[in-house]
Protein backbone atom coordinates (compact mmCIF):
# COMPACT_ATOMS: atom_id res chain seq x y z
CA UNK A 1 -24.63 -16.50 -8.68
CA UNK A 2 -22.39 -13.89 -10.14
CA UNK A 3 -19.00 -14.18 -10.25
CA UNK A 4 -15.86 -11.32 -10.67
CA UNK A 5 -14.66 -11.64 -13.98
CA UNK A 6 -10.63 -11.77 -14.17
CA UNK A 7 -8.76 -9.30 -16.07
CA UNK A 8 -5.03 -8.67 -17.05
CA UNK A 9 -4.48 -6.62 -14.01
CA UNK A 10 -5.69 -9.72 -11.64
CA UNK A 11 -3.76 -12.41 -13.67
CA UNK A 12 -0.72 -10.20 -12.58
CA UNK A 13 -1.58 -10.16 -8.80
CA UNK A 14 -2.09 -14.10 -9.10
CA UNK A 15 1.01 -14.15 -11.16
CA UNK A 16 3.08 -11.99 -8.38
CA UNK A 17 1.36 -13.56 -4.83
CA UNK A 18 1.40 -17.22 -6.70
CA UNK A 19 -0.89 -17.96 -4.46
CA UNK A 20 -3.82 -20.59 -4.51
CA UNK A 21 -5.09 -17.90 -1.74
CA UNK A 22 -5.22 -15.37 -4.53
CA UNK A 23 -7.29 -17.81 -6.46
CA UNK A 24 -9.93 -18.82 -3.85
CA UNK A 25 -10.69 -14.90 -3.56
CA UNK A 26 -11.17 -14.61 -7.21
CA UNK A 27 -13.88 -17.39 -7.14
CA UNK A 28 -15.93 -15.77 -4.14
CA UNK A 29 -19.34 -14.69 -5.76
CA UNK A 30 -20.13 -10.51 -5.51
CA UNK A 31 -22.76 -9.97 -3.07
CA UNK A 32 -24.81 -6.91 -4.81
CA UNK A 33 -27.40 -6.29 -3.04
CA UNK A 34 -25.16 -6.51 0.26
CA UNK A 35 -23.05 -3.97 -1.30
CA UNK A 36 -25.50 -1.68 -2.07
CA UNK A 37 -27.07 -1.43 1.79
CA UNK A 38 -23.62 -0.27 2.78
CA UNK A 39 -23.82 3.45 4.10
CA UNK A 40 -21.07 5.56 5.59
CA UNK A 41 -23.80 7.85 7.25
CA UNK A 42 -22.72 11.79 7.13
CA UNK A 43 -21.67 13.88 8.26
CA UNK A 44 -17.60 13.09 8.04
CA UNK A 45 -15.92 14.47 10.42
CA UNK A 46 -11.59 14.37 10.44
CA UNK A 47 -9.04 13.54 13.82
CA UNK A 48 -5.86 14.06 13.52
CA UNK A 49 -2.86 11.92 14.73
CA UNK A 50 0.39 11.63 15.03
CA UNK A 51 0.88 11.54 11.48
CA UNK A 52 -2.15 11.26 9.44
CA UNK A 53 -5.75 12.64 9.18
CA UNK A 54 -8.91 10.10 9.19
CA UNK A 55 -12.05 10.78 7.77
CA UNK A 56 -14.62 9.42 10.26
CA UNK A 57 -18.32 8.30 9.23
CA UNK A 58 -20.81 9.52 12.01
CA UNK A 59 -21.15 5.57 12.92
CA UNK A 60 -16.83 5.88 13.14
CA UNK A 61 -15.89 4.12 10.59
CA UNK A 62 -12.84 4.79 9.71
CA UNK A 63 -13.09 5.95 5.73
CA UNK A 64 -9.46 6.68 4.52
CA UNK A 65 -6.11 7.69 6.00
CA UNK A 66 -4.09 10.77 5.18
CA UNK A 67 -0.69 10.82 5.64
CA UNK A 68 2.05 13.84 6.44
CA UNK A 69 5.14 14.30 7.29
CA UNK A 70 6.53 17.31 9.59
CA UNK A 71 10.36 17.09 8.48
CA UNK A 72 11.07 18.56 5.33
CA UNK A 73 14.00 16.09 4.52
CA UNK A 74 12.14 13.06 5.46
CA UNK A 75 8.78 14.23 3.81
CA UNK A 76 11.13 15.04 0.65
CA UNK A 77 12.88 11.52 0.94
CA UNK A 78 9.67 9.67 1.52
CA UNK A 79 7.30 11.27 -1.27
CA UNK A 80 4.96 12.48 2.23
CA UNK A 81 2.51 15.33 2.29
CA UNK A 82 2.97 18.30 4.21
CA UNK A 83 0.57 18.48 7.63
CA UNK A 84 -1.30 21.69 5.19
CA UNK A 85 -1.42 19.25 2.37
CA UNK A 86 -3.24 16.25 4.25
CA UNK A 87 -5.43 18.30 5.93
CA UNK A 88 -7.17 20.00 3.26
CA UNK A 89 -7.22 16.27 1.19
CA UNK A 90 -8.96 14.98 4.18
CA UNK A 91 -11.11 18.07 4.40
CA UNK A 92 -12.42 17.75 0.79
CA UNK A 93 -12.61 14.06 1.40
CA UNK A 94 -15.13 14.45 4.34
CA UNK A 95 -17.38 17.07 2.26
CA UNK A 96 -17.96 14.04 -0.44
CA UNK A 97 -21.61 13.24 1.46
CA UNK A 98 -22.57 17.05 0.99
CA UNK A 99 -21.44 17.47 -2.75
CA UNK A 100 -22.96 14.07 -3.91
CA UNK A 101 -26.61 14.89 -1.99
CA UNK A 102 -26.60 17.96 -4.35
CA UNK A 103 -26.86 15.93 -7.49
């Protein structure tokens, strides 16, 4: 049974949650092979909503969430993406299947 080994980064997390939670999850043995049968069939497709992209699998699951805002002084104040900006992220983020079946 393989285990994930700890680094610095995840004695911080278990430092910062202090949390005997944090430490169960650390002990849970990888599942490889389980892993490895996951698929995210193509092609990706994108819906917007009221304020974010997602990048679809064709079995819609939901693969990542990408986030705008409309106002320019709240997008400023908040660090957002314009609507242009998210869409073409979540564009090149639904070609991934297509560029990595070319290698």
């Amino acid at each position: 049974m393989n285990f994930m080994p700890i680094s610095i980064g995840t004695l911080g997390l278990i430092a910062t949650l202090g949390s005997a939670m944090a430490l169960r999850a650390l002990a849970l043995p990888l599942d490889h092979d389980r892993q490895r049968q996951r698929r995210f069939p193509a092609p990706w497709s994108i819906d917007e909503l009221e304020a974010c992209f997602v990048v679809i699998d064709s079995a819609g699951q939901k693969l990542a969430y990408v986030y705008f805002e409309e106002e320019p002084g709240r997008r400023s104040a908040a660090k957002l993406l314009t609507k242009d900006e998210a869409r073409r992220i979540a564009a090149n983020i639904a070609k991934l299947p297509e560029l990595l079946r070319k290698d």
